[in-house]
PDB file of N, CA and C in Angstrom:
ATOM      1  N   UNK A   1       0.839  -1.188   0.000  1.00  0.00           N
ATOM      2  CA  UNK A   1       0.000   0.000   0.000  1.00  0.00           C
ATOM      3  C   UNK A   1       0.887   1.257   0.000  1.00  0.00           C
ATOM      4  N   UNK A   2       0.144   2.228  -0.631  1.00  0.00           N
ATOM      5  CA  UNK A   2       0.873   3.724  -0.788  1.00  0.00           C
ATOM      6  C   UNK A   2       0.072   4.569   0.078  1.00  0.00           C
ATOM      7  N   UNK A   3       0.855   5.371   0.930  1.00  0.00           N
ATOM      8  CA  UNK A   3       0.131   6.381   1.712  1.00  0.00           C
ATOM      9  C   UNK A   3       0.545   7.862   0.873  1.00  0.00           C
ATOM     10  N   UNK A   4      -0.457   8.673   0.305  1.00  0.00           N
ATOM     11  CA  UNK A   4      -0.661  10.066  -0.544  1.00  0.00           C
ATOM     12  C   UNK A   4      -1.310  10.858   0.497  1.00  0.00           C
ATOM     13  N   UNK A   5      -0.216  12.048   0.961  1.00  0.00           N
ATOM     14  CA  UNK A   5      -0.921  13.416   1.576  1.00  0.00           C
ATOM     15  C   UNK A   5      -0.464  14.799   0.570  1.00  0.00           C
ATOM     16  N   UNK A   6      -1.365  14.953   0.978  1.00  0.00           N
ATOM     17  CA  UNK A   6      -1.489  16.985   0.770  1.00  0.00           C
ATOM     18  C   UNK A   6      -1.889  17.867   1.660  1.00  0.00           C
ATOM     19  N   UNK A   7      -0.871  18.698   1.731  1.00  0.00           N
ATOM     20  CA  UNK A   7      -1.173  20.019   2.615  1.00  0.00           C
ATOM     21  C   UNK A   7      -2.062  20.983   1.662  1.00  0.00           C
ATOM     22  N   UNK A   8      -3.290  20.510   1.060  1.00  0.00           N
ATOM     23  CA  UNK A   8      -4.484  21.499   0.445  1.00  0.00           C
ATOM     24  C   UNK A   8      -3.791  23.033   0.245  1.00  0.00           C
ATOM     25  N   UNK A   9      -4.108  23.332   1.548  1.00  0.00           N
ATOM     26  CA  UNK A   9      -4.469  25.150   2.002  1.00  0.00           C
ATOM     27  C   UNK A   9      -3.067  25.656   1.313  1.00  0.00           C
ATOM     28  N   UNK A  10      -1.541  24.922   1.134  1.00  0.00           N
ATOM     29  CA  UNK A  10      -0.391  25.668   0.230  1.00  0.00           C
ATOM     30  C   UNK A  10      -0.490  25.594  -1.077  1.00  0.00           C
ATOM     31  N   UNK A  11      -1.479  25.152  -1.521  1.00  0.00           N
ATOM     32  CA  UNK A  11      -1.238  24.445  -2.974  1.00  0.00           C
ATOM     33  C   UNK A  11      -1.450  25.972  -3.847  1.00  0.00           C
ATOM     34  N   UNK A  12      -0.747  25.917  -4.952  1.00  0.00           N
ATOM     35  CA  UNK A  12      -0.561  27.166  -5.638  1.00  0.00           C
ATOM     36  C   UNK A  12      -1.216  26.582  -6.980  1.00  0.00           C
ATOM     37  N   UNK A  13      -1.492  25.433  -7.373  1.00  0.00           N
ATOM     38  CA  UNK A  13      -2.515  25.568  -8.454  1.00  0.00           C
ATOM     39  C   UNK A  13      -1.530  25.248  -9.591  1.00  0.00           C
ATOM     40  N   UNK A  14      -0.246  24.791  -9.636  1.00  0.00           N
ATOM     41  CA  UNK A  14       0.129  24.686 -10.871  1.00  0.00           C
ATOM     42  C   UNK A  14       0.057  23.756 -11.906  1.00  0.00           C
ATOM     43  N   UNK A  15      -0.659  22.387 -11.192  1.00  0.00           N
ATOM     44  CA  UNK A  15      -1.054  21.648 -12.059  1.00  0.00           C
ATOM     45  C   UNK A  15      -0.037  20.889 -12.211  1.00  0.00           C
ATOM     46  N   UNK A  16       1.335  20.410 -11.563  1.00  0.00           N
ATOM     47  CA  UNK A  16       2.128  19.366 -11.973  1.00  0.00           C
ATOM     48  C   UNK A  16       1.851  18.227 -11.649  1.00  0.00           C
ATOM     49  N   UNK A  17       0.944  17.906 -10.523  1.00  0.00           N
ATOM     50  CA  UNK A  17       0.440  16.706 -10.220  1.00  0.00           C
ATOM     51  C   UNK A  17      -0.527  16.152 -11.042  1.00  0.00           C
ATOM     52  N   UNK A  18      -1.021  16.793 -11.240  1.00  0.00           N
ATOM     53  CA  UNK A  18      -2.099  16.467 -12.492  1.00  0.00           C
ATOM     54  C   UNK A  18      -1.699  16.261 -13.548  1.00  0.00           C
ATOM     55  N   UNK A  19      -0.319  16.560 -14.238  1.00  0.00           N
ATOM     56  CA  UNK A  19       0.797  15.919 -14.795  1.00  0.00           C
ATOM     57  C   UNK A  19       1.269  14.707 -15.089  1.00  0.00           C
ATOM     58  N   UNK A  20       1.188  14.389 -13.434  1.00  0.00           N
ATOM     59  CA  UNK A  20       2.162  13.369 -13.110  1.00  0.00           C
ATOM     60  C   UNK A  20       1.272  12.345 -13.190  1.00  0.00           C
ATOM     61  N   UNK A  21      -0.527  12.419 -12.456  1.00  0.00           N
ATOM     62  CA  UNK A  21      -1.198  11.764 -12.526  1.00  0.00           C
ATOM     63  C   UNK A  21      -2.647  11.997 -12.536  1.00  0.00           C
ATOM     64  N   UNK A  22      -3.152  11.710 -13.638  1.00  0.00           N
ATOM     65  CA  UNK A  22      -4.315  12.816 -14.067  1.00  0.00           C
ATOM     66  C   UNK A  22      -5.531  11.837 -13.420  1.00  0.00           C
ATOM     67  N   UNK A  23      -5.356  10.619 -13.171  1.00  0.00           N
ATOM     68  CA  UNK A  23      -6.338   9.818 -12.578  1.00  0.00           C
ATOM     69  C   UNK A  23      -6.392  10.125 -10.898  1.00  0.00           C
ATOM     70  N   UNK A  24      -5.750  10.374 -10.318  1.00  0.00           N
ATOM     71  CA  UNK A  24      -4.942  10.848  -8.848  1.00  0.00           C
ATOM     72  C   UNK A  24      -5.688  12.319  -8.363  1.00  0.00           C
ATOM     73  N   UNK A  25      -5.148  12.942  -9.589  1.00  0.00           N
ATOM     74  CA  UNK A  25      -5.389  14.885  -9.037  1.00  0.00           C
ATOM     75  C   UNK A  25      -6.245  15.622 -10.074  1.00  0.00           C
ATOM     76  N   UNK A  26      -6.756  16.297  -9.543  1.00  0.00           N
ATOM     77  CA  UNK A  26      -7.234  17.600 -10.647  1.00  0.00           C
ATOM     78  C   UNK A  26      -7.640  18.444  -9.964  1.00  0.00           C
ATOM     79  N   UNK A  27      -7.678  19.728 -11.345  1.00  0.00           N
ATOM     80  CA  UNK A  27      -7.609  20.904 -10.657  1.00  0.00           C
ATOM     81  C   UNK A  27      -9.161  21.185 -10.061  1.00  0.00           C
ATOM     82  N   UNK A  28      -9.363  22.059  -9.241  1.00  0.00           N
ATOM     83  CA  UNK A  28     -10.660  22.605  -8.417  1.00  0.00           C
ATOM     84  C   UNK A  28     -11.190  23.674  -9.048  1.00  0.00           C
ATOM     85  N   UNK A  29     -12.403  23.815  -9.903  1.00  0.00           N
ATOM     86  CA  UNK A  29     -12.915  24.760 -10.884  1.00  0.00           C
ATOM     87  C   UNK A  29     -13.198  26.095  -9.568  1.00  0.00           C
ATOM     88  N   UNK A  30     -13.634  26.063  -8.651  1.00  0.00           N
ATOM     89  CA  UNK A  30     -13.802  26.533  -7.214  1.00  0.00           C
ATOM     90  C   UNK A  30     -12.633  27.561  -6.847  1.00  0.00           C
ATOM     91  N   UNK A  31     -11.657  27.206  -6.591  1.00  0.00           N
ATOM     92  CA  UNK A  31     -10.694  27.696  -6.102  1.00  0.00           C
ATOM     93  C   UNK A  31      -9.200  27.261  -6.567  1.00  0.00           C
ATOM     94  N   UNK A  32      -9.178  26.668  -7.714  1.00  0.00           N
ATOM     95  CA  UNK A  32      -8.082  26.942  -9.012  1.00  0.00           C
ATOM     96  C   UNK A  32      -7.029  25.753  -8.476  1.00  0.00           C
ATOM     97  N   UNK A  33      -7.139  24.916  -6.479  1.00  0.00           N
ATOM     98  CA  UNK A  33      -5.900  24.557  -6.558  1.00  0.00           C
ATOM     99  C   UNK A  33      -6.172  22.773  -6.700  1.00  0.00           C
ATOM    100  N   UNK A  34      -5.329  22.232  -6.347  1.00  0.00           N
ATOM    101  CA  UNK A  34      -4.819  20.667  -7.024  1.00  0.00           C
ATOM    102  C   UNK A  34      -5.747  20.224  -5.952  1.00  0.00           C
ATOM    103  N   UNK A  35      -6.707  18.950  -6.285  1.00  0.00           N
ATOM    104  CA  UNK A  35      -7.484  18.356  -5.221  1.00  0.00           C
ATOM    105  C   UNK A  35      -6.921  16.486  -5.451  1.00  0.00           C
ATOM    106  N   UNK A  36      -6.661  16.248  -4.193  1.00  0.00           N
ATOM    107  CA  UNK A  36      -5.965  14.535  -3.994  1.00  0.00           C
ATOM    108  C   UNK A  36      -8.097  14.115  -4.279  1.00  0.00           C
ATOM    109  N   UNK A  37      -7.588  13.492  -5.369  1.00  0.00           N
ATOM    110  CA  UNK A  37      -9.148  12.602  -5.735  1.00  0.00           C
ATOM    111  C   UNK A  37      -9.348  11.366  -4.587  1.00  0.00           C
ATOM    112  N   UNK A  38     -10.469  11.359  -4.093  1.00  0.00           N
ATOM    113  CA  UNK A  38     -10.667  10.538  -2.830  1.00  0.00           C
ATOM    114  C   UNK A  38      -9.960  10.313  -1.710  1.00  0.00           C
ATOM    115  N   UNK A  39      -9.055  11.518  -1.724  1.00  0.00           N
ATOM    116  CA  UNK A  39      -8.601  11.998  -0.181  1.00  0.00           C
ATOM    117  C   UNK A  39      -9.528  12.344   0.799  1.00  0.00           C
ATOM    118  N   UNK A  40      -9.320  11.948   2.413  1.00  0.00           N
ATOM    119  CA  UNK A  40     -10.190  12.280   3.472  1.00  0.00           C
ATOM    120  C   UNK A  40      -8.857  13.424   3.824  1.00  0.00           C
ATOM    121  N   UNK A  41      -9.700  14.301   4.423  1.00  0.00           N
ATOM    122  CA  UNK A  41      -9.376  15.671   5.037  1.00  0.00           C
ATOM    123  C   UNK A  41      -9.400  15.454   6.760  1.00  0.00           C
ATOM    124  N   UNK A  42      -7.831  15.862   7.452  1.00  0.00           N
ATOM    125  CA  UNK A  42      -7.646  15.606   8.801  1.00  0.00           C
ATOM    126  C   UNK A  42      -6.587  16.599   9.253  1.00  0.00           C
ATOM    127  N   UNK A  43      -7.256  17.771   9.678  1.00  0.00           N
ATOM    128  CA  UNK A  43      -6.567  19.122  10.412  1.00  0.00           C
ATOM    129  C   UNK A  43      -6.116  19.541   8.876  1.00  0.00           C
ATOM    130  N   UNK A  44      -6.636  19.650   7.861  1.00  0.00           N
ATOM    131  CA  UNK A  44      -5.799  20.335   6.273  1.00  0.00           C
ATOM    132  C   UNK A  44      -5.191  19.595   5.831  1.00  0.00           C
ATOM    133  N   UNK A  45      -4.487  18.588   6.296  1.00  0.00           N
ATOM    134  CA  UNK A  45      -4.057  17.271   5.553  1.00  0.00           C
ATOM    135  C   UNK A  45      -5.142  16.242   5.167  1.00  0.00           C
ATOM    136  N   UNK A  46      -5.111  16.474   3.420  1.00  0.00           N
ATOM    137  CA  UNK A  46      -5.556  15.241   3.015  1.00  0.00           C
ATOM    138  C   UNK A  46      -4.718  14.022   2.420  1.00  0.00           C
ATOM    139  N   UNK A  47      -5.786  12.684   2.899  1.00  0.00           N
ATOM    140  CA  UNK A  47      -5.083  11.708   2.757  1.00  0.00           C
ATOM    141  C   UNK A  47      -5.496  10.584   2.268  1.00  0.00           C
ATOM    142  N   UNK A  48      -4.789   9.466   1.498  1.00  0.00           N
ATOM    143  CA  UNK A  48      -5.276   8.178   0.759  1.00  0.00           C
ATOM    144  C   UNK A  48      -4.705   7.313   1.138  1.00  0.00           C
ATOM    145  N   UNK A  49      -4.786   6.028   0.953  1.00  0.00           N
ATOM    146  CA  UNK A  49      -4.407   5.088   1.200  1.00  0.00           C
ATOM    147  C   UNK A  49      -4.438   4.140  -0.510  1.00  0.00           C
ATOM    148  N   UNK A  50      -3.335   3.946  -1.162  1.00  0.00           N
ATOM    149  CA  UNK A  50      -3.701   3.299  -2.794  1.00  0.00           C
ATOM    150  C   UNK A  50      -2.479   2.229  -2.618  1.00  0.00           C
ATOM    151  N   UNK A  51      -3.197   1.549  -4.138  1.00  0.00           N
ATOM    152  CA  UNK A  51      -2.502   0.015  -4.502  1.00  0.00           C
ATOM    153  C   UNK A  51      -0.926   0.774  -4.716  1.00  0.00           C
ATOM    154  N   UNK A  52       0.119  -0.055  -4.883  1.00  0.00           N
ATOM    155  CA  UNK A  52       1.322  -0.293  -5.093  1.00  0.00           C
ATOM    156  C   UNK A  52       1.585   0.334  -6.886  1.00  0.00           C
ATOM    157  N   UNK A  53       0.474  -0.028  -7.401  1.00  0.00           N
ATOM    158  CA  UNK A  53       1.030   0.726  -8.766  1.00  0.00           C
ATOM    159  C   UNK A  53       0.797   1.904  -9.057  1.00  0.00           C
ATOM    160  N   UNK A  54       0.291   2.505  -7.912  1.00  0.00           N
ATOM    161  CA  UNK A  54       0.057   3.943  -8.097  1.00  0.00           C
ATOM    162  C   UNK A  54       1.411   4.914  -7.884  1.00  0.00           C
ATOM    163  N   UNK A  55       2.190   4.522  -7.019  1.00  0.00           N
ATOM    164  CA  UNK A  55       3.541   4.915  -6.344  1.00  0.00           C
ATOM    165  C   UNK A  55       4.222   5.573  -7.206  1.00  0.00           C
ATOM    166  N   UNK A  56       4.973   5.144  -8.618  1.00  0.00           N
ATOM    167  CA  UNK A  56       5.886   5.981  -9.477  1.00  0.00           C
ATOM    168  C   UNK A  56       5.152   7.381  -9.529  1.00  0.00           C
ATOM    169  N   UNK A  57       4.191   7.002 -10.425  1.00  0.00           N
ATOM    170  CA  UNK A  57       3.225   8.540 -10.880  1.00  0.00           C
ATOM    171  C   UNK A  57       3.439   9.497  -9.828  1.00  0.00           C
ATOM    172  N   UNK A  58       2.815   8.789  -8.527  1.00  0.00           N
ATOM    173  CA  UNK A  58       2.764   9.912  -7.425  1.00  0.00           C
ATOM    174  C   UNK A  58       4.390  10.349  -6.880  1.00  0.00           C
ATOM    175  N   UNK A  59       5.119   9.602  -6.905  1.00  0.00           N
ATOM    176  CA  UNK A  59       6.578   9.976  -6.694  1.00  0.00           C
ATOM    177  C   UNK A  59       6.763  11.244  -7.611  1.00  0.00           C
ATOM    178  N   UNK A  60       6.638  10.773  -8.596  1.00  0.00           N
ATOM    179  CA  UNK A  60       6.714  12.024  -9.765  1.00  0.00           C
ATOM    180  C   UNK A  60       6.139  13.594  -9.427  1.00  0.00           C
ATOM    181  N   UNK A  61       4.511  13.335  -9.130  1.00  0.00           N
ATOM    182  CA  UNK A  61       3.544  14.074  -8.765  1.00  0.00           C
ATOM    183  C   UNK A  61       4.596  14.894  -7.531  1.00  0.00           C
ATOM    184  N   UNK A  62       5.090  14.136  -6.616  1.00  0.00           N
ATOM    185  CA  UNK A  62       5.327  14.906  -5.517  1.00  0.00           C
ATOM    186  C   UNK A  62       7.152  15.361  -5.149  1.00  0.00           C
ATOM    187  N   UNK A  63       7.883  15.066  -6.601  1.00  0.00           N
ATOM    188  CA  UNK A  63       8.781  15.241  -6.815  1.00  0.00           C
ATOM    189  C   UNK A  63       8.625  16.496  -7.817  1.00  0.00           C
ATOM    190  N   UNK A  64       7.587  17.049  -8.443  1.00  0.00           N
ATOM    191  CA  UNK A  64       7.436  18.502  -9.051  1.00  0.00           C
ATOM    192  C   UNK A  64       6.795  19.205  -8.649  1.00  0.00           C
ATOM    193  N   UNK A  65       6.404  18.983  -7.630  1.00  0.00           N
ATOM    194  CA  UNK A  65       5.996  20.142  -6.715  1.00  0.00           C
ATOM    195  C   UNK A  65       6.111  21.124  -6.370  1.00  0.00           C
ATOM    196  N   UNK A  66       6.304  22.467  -6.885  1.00  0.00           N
ATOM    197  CA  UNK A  66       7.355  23.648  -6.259  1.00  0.00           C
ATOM    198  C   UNK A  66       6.898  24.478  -5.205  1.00  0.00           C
ATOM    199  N   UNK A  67       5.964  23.724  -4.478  1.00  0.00           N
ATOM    200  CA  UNK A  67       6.061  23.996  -2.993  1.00  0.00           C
ATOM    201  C   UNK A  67       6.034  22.661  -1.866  1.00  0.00           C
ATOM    202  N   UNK A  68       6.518  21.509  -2.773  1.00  0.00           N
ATOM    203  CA  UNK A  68       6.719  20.359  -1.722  1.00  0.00           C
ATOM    204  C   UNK A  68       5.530  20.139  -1.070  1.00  0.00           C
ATOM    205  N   UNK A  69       4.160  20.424  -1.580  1.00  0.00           N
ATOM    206  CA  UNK A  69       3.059  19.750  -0.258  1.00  0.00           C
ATOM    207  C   UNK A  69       2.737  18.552  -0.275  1.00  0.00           C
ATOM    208  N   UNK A  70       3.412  17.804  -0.964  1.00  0.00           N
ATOM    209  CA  UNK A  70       2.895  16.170  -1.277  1.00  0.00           C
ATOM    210  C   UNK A  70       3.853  15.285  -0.882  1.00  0.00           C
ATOM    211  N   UNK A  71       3.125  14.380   0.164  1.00  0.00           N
ATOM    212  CA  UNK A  71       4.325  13.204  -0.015  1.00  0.00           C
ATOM    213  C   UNK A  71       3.615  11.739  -0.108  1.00  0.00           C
ATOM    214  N   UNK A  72       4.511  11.201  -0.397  1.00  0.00           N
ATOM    215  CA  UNK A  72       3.627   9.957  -0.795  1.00  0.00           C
ATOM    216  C   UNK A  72       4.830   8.863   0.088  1.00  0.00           C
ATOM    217  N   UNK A  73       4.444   7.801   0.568  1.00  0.00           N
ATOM    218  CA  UNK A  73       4.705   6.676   1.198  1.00  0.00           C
ATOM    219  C   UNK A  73       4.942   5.652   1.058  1.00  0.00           C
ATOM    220  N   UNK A  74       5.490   4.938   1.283  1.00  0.00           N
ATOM    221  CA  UNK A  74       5.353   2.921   0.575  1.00  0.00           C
ATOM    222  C   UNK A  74       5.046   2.491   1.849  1.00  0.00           C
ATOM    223  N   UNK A  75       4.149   1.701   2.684  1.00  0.00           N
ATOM    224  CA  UNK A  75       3.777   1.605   3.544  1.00  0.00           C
ATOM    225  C   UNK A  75       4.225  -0.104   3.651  1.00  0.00           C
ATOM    226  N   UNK A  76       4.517  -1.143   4.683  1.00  0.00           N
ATOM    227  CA  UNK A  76       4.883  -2.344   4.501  1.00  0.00           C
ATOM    228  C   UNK A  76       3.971  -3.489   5.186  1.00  0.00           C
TER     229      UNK A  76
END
């Protein structure tokens, strides 16, 4: 299992995650920034729990980040 967070409230909207993984993220017509698709929300951190083949993409996703709010996990 892969653990995917986001710190929401920094997100600047640039769309590299949605890049990285367009099934994962997209943008918020609302308020312009990156939304984790079927993330639960806990104190502004949202969070997932996904299969093992999701991991590269989101590595990617949270390796172009240019404010670092994403990290993603390999959980054992």
């Amino acid at each position: 299992m892969v653990r995917i967070t986001q710190l929401r409230a920094k997100c600047i909207g640039c769309n590299a995650c949605v890049e990285a993984d367009k099934y994962r993220w997209r943008i918020s017509k609302k308020d312009g920034k990156c939304t984790l698709i079927g993330g639960k929300e806990k104190k502004g951190w949202y969070s997932i729990l996904v299969d093992d083949h999701e991991l590269e993409a989101n590595l990617i996703a949270s390796k172009h980040c240019p404010v670092n709010i994403i990290k993603v996990e390999q959980l054992t």
